[in-house]
Protein backbone atom coordinates (compact mmCIF):
# COMPACT_ATOMS: atom_id res chain seq x y z
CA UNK A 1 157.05 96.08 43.19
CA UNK A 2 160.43 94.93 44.69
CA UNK A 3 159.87 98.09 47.38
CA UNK A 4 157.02 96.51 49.57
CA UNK A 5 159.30 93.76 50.72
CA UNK A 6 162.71 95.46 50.80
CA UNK A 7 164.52 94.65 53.98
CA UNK A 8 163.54 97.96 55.82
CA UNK A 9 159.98 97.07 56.55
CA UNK A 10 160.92 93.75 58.06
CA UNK A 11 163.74 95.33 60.51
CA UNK A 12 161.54 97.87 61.63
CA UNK A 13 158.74 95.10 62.70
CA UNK A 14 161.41 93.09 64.25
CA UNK A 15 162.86 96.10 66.17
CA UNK A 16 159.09 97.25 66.84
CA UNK A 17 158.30 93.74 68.20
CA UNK A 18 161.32 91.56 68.86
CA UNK A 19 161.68 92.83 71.92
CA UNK A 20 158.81 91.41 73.45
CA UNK A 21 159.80 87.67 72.00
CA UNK A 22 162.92 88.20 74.37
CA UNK A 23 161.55 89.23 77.34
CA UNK A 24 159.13 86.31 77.32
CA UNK A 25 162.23 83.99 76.47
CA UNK A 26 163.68 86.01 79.47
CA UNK A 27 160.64 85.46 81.62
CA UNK A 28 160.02 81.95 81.25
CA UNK A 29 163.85 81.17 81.96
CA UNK A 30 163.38 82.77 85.08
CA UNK A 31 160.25 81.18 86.15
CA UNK A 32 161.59 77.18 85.03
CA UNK A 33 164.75 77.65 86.96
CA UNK A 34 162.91 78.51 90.13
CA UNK A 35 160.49 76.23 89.81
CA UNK A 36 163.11 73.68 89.16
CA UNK A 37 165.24 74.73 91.97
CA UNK A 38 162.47 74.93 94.76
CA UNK A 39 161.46 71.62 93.73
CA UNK A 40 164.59 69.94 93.68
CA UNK A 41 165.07 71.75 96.85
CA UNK A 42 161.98 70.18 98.37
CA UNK A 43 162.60 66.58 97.38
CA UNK A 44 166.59 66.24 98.13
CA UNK A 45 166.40 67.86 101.07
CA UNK A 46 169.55 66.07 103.12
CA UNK A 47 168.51 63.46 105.77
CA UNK A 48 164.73 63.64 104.71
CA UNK A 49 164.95 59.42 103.58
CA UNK A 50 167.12 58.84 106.58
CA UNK A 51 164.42 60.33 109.09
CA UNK A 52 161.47 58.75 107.22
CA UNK A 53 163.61 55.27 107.13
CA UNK A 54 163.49 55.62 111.13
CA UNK A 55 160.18 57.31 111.22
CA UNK A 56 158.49 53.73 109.45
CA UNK A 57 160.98 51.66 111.66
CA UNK A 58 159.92 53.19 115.04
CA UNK A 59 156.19 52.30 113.69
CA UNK A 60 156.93 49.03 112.15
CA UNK A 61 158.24 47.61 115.19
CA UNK A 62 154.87 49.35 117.36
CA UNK A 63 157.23 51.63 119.00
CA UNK A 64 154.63 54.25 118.08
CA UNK A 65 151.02 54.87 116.59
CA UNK A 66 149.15 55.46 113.84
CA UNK A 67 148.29 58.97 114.82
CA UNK A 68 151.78 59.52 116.17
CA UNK A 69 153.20 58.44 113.09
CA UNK A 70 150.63 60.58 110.84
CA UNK A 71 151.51 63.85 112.77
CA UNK A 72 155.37 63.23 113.05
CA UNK A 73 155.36 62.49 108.96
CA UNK A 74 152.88 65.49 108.17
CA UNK A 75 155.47 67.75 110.62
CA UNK A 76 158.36 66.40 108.71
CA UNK A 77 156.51 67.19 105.39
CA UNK A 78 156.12 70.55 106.49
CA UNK A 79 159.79 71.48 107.67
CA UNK A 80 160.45 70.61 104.12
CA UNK A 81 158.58 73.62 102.49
């Protein structure tokens, strides 16, 4: 009676299967820390607030356009990426 849980049969599935648990522990690491780093990369990107602080001055004050201001922000969006 005592034999069909004896300690043998539950190594053997944790050495048949563990394995996979820890590559999946392994895998996800790997795929938080780069999302985590290429979005932290994205949003603190140095100078990014300064040049957007300017960018809204310049069109507060009329120095430029709408449009102007639309392409020079969507440009500055996309030398973030």
């Amino acid at each position: 009676m005592m034999d069909a849980f004896n300690s043998s049969w539950v190594l053997g599935y944790g050495i048949e299967f563990g394995w996979i648990i820890g590559l999946i522990l392994v895998g996800a690491l790997i795929i938080l820390a780069v999302k985590f780093l290429n979005h932290s990369h994205r949003i603190y990107k140095p100078g990014f607030k300064i040049v957007m602080a300017i960018l809204n001055d310049r069109y507060v004050s009329g120095e430029i356009d709408k449009e102007e201001f639309e392409e020079k922000k969507k440009n500055l969006r996309l030398s973030i990426k």
